[in-house]
Protein backbone atom coordinates (compact mmCIF):
# COMPACT_ATOMS: atom_id res chain seq x y z
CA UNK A 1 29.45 22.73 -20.21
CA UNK A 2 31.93 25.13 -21.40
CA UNK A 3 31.54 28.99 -19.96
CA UNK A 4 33.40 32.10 -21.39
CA UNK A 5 34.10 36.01 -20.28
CA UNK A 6 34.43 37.27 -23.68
CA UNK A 7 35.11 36.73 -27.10
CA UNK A 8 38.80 35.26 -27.11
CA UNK A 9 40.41 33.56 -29.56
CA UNK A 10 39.41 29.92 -29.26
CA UNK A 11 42.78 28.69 -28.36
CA UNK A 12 43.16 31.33 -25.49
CA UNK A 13 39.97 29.96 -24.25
CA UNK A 14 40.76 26.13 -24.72
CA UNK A 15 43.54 26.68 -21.61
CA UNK A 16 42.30 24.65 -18.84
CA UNK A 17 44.23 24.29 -15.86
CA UNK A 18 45.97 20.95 -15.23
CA UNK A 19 44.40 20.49 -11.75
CA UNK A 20 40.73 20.73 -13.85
CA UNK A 21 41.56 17.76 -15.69
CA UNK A 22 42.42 15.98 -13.06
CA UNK A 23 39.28 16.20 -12.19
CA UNK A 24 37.51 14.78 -14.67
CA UNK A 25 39.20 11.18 -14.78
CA UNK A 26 37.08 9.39 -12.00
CA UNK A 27 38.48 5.86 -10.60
CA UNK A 28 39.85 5.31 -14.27
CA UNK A 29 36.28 6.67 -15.97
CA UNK A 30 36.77 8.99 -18.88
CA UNK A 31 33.40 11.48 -18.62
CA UNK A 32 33.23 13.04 -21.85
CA UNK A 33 31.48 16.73 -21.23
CA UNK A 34 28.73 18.05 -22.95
CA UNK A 35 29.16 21.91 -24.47
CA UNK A 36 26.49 24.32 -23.96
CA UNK A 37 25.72 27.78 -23.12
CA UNK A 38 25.47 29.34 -19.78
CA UNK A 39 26.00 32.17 -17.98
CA UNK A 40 30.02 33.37 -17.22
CA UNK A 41 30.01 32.93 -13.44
CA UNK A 42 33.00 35.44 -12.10
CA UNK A 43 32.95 33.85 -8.43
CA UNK A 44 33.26 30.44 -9.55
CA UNK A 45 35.82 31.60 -12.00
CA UNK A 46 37.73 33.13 -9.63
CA UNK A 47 38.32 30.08 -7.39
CA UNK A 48 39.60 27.95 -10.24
CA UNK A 49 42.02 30.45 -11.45
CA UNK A 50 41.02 30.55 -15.10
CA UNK A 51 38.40 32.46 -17.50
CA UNK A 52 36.78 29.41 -18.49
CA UNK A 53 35.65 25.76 -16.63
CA UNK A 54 33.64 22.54 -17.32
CA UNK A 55 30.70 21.44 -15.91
CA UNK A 56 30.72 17.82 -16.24
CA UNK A 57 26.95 15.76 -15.70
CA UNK A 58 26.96 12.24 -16.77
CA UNK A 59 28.22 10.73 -20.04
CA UNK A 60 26.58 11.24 -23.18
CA UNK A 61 27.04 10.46 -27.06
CA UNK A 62 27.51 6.56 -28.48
CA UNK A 63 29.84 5.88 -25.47
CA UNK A 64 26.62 5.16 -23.04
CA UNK A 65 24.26 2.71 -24.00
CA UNK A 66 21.34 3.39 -22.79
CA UNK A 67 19.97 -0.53 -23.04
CA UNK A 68 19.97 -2.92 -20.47
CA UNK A 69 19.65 -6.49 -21.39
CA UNK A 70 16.47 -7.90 -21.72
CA UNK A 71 14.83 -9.86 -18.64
CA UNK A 72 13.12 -13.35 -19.21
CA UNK A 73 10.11 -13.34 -17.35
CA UNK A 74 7.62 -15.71 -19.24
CA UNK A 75 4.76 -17.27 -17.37
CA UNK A 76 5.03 -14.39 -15.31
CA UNK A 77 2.48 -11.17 -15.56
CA UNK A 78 2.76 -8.99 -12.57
CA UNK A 79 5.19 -6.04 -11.65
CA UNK A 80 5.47 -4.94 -7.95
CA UNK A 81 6.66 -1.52 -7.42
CA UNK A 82 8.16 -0.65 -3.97
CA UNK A 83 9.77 3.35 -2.94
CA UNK A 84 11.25 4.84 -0.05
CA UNK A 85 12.16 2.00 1.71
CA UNK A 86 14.97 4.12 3.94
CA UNK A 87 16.96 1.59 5.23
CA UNK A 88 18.78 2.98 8.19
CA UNK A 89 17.01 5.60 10.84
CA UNK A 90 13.98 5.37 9.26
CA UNK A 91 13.43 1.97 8.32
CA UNK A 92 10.49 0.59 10.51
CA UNK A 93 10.07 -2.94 9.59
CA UNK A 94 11.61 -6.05 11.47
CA UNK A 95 14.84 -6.50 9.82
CA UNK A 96 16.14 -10.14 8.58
CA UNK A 97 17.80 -11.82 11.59
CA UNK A 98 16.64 -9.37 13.95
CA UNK A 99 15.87 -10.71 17.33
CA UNK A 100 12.69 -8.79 18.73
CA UNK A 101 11.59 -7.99 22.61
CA UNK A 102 8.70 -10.06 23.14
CA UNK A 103 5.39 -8.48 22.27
CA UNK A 104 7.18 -6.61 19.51
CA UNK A 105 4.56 -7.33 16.49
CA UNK A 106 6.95 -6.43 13.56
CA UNK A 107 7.61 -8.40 10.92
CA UNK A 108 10.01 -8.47 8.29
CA UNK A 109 9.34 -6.15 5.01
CA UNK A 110 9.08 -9.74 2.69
CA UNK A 111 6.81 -11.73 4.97
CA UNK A 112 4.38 -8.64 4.89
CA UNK A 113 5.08 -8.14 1.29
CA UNK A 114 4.73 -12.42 0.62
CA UNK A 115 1.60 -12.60 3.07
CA UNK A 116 -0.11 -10.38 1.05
CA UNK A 117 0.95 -11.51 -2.00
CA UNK A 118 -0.26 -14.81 -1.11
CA UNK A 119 -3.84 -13.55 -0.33
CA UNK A 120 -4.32 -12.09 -3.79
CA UNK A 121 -3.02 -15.65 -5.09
CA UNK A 122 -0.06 -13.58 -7.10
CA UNK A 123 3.26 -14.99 -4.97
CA UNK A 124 4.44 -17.11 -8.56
CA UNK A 125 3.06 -14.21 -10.68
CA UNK A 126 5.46 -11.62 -10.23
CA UNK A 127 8.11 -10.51 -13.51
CA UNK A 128 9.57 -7.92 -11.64
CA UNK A 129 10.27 -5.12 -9.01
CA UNK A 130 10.68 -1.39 -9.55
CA UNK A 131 12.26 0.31 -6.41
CA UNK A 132 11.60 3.88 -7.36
CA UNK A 133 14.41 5.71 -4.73
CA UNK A 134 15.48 6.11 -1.14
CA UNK A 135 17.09 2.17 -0.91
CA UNK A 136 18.71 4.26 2.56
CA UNK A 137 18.26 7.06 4.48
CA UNK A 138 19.80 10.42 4.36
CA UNK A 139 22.65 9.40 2.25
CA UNK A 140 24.24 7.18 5.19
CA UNK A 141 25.52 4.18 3.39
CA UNK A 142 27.12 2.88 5.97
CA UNK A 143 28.00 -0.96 6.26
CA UNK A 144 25.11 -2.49 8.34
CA UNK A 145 22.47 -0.77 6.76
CA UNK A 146 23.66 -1.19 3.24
CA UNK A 147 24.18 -5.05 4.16
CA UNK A 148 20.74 -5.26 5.84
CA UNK A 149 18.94 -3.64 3.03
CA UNK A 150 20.84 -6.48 0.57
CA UNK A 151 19.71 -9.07 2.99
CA UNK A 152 16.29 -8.25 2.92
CA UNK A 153 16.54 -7.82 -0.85
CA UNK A 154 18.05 -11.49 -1.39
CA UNK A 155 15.07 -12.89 0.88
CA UNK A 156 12.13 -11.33 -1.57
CA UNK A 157 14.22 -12.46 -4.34
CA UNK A 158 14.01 -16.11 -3.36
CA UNK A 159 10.60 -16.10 -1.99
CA UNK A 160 8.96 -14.48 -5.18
CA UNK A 161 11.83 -17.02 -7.62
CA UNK A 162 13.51 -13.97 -8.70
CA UNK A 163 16.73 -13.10 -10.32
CA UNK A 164 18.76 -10.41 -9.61
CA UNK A 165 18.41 -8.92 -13.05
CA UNK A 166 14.30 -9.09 -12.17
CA UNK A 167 14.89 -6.35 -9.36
CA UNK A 168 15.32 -2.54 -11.51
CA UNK A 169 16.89 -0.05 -9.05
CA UNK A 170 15.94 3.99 -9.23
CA UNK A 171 18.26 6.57 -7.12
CA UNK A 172 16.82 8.51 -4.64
CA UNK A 173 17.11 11.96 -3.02
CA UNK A 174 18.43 9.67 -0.09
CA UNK A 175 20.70 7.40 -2.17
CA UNK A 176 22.24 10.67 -4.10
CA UNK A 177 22.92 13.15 -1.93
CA UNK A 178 24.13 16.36 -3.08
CA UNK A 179 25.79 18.24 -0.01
CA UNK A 180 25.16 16.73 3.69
CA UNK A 181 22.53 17.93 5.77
CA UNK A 182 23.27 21.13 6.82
CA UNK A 183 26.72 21.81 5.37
CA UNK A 184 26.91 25.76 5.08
CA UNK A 185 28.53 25.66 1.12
CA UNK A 186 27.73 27.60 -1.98
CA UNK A 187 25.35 25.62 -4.24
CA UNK A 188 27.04 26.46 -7.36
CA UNK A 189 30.37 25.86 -6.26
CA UNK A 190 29.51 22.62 -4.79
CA UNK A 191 27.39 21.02 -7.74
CA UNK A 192 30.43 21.85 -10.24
CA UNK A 193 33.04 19.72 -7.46
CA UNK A 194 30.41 17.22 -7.51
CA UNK A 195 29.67 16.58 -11.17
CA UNK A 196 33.42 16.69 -11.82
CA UNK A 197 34.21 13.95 -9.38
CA UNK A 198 30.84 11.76 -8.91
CA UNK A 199 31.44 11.26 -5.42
CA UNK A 200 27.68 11.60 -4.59
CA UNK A 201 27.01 9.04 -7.13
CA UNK A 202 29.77 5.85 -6.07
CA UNK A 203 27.81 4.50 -3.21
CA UNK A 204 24.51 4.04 -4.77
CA UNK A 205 26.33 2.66 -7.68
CA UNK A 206 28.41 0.27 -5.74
CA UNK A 207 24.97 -0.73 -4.40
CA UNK A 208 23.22 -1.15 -7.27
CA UNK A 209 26.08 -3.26 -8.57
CA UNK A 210 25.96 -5.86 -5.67
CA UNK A 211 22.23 -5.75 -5.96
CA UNK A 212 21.37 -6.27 -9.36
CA UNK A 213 25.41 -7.03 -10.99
CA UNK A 214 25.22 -3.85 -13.40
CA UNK A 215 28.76 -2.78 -13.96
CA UNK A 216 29.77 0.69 -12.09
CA UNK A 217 30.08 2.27 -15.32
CA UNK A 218 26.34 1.99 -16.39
CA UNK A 219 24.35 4.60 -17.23
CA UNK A 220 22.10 5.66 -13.94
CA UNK A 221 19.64 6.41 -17.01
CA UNK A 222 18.51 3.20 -19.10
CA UNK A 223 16.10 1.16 -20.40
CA UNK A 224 15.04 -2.64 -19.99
CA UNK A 225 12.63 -4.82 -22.00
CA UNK A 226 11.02 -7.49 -19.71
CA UNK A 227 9.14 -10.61 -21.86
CA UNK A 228 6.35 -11.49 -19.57
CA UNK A 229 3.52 -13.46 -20.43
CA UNK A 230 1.88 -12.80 -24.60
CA UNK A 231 3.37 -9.24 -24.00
CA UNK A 232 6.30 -7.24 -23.17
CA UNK A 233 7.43 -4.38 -20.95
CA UNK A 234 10.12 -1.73 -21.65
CA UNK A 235 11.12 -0.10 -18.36
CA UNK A 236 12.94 3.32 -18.84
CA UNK A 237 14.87 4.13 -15.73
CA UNK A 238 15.53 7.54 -15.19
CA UNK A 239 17.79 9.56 -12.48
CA UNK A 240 16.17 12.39 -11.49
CA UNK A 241 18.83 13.25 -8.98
CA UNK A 242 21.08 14.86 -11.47
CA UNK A 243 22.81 18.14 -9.94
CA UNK A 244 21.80 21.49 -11.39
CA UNK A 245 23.40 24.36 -10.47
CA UNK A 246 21.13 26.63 -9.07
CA UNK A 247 19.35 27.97 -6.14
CA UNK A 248 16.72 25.13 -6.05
CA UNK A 249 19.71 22.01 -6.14
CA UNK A 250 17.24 19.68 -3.80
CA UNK A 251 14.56 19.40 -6.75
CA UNK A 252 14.64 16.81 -8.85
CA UNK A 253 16.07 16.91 -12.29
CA UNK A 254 16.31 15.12 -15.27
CA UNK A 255 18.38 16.67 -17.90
CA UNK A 256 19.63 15.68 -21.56
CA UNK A 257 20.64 12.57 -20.69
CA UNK A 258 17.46 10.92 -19.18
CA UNK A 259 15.62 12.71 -22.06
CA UNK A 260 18.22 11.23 -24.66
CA UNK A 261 17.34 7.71 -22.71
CA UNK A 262 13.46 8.35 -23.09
CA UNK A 263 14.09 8.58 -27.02
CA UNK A 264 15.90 5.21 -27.23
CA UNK A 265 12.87 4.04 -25.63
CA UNK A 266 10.77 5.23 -28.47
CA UNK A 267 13.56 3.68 -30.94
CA UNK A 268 12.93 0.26 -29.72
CA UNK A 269 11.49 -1.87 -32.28
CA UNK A 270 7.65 -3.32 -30.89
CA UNK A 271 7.95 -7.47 -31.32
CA UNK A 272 4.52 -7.90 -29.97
CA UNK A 273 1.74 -6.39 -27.74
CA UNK A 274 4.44 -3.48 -25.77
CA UNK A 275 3.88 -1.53 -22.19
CA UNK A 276 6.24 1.25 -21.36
CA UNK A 277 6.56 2.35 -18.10
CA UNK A 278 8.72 5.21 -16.90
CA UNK A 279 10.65 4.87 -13.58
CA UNK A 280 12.37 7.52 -11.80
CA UNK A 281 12.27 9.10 -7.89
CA UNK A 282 10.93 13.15 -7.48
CA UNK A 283 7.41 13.67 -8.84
CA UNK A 284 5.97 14.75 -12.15
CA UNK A 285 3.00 16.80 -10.53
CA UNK A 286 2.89 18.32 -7.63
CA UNK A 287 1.33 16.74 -4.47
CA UNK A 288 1.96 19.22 -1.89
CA UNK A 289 0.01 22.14 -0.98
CA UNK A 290 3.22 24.75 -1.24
CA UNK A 291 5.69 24.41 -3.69
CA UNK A 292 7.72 27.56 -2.39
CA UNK A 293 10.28 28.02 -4.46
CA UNK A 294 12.54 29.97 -2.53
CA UNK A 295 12.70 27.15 0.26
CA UNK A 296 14.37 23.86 0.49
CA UNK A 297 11.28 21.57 -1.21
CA UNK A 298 12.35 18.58 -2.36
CA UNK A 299 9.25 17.84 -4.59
CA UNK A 300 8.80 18.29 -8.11
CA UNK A 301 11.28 17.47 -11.16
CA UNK A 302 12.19 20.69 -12.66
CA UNK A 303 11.70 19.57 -16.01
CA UNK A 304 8.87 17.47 -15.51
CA UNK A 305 6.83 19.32 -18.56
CA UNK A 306 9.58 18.07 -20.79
CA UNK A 307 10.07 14.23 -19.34
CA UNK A 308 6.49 13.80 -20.25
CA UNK A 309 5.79 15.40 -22.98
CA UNK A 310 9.00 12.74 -24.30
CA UNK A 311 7.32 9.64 -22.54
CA UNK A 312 3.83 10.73 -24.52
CA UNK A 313 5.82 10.48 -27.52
CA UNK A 314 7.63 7.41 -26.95
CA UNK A 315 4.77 5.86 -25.84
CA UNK A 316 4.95 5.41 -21.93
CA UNK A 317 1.40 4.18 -20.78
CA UNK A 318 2.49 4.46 -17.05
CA UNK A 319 5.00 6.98 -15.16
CA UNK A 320 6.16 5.50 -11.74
CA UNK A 321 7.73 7.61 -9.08
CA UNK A 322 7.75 8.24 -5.25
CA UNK A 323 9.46 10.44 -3.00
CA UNK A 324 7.00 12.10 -0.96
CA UNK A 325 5.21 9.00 0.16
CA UNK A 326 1.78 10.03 -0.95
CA UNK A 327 -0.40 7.16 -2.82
CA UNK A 328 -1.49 9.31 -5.44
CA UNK A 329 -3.12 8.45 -9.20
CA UNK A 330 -3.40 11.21 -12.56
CA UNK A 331 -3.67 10.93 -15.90
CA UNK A 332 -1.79 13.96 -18.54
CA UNK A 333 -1.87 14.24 -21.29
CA UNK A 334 -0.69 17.02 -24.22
CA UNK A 335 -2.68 18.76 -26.61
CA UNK A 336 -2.31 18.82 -29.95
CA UNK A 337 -2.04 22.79 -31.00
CA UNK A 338 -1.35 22.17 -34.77
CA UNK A 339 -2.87 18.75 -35.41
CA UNK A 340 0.60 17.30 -34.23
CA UNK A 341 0.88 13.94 -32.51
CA UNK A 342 1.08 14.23 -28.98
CA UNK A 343 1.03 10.67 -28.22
CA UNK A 344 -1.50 9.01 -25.90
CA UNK A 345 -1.83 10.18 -21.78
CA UNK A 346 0.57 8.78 -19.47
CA UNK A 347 -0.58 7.28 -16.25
CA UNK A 348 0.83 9.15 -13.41
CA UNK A 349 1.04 6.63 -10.55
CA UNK A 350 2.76 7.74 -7.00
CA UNK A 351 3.51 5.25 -4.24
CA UNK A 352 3.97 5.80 -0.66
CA UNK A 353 6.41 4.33 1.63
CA UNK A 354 7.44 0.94 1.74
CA UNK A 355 9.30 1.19 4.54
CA UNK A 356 9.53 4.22 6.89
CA UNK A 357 8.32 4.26 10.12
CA UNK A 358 7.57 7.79 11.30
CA UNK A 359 5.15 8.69 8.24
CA UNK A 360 2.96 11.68 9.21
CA UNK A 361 -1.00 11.22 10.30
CA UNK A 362 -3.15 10.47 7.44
CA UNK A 363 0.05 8.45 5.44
CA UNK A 364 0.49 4.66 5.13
CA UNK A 365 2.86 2.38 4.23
CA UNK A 366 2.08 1.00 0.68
CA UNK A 367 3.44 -0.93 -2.30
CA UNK A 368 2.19 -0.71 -6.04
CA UNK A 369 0.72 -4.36 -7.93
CA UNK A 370 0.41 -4.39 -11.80
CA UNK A 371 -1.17 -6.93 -13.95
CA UNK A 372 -0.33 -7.06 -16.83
CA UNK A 373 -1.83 -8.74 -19.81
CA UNK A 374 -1.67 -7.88 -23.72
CA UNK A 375 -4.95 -6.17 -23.44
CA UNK A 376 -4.80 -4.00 -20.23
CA UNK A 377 -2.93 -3.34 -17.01
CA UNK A 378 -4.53 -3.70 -13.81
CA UNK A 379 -3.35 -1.66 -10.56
CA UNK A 380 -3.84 -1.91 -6.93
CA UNK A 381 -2.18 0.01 -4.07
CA UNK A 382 -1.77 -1.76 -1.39
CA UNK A 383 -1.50 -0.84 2.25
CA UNK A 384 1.78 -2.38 4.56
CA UNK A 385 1.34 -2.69 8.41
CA UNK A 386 4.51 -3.47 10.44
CA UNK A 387 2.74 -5.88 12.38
CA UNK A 388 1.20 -8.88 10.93
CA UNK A 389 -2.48 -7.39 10.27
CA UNK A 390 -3.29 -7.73 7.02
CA UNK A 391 -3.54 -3.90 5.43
CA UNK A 392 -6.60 -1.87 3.65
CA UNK A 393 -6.28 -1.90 -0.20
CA UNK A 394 -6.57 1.38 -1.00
CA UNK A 395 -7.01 1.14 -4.80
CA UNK A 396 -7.98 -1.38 -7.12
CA UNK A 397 -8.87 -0.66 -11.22
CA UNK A 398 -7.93 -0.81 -15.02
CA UNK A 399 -6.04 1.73 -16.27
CA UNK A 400 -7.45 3.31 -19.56
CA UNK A 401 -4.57 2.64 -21.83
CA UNK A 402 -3.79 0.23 -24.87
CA UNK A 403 -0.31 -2.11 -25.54
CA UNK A 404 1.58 -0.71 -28.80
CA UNK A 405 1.12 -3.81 -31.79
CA UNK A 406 3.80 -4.20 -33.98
């Protein structure tokens, strides 16, 4: 983003100091910047010793592709969807290898996840999982937890016959986090440090590359067909931690380049009956009583109105997200003011926690099922207990949407 005091000559306002470029060139990544308008920000100007600056979010333009490569899941028709697992402080399941005090009922995340699995007779069914966010807790990505949480990852994998491909990662508030915990720093001037140097991005990505093998490089923002069973499923990934400079930094956002991402969803041609879901981690609608927005709320995406008014028109049955870890189940949908195509309503579908221990009274651990067939998708919301009691199923029906035809 390019700012300017005045009207000077162009070439007067091209000088950038040297130590800005510097900057920009990230562990040998070139991070092209996008130029728009904004307002000239004196302070800020100030401390960089020049008229102008960049703000630098993540790459855009025919440099990114926004495609992953497409997952083989045939014979398979089921899609679990897992959030806020917070590995680390809050993680509250047995962990693998774990020796327990006796009488300790806890069991590991996968044999709840498998044991229930196995009562609804779906183990061999499942395509995929969606982790919608907080893989740790609090942005502490230290060794053993990061280790533990790919441990426990590896152990679903084999139990469910997955590869790693099969497992679509989301970042979290948790896993991308803008400014520690109570660090007393200016918003603005710490979102522009942290754009131009990605720091609060490199250890989810490192993660997400020993998890899954996508290169460090990769867009946080793509998309990924899946060919299950008679029908497909495009999965648009979206990072909704992006950092916006302003007052309300801890809300979620989205920006052009998730947006751009949502349109190369709609490019992609339709082969046979098509789902689209839409994956990212803040919510879409509110779920709290008080969205105050002159406090520190961590809820909603700030340009939520926009993401789905895009995933209507690319044709996004279902919109996936956690974050707050409240089970939670709307439908939205646009209306047409001018006899415009709006697209059909999107699906709304919060999860809870899959893994956090101290949840507030009234909240449960859960996990997300889909089945999906050419004709419909079926969802259930399932509850987790730490201990080997097999939980409530708090939802069970047909969503009311159709597969795209070619």
């Amino acid at each position: 983003m390019l700012l300017s005091a005045g009207a000077e000559p162009l070439s007067a306002r091209m000088r950038f100091p040297e130590k800005l470029f510097q900057h920009i060139i990230v562990s040998n990544w070139t991070i092209s910047p996008a130029i728009a308008d904004a307002d000239f920000d004196p302070k800020l100007a100030a401390q960089i010793g020049e008229r102008t600056f960049l703000r630098i979010g993540e790459r855009s333009g025919a440099s990114v592709s926004h495609l992953a490569k497409t997952a083989d899941a045939a014979g398979r028709s089921s899609i679990l969807h897992l959030s806020d697992l917070h590995f680390g402080g809050d993680y509250g399941f047995r962990l693998q290898g774990e020796d327990v005090m006796l009488g300790d009922p806890r069991k590991t995340l996968t044999e709840r996840i498998v044991a229930d699995l196995e009562r609804l007779g779906c183990v061999n069914k499942i395509a995929a999982i969606i982790v919608t966010g907080d893989f740790m807790t609090k942005g502490i990505w230290d060794d053993r937890s990061k280790e533990l949480a790919l441990a426990e990852f590896k152990a679903l994998r084999e139990q469910l016959s997955l590869r790693p491909e099969q497992i679509i990662a989301v970042p979290g508030n948790h896993d991308v986090v803008r400014y520690p915990d109570g660090a007393a720093v200016d918003v603005r001037e710490n979102a522009v440090e942290r754009q131009s140097t990605y720091q609060h991005e490199l250890n989810f990505r490192f993660f997400v590359h020993e998890l899954v093998g996508r290169q460090m490089k990769d867009s946080l923002n793509h998309v990924r067909r899946l060919n299950l069973t008679h029908v497909d499923l495009d999965v648009c990934v979206l990072n909704s931690c992006t950092i916006a400079a302003t007052q309300w930094t801890e809300y979620g956002y989205v920006g052009r380049n998730g947006l751009d991402t949502i349109a190369t969803l709609a490019d992609q041609k339709i082969e046979c009956q098509t789902f689209r879901f839409l994956a990212l981690h803040h919510h879409l609608l509110p779920v709290v009583q008080v969205e105050a927005l002159e406090s520190k709320g961590v809820t909603l995406t700030l340009d939520a109105s926009q993401i789905l008014t895009a995933a209507q028109k690319a044709g996004v049955n279902v919109a996936l997200h956690g974050h707050q870890h409240k089970p939670k189940i709307a439908v939205y949908h646009d209306l047409p003011m001018n006899g415009e195509n709006v697209g059909a309503p999107v699906h709304v579908v919060a999860n809870g926690s899959a893994g956090a221990r101290r949840l507030p009274p009234g909240e449960r651990n859960t996990y997300c099922l889909f089945h999906v067939s050419p004709t419909s998708i079926e969802l259930l919301v399932r509850e987790l207990r730490l201990d080997g009691v097999a939980g409530a199923q708090i939802f069970s029906g047909r969503l009311a949407t159709e597969a795209a035809r070619p």
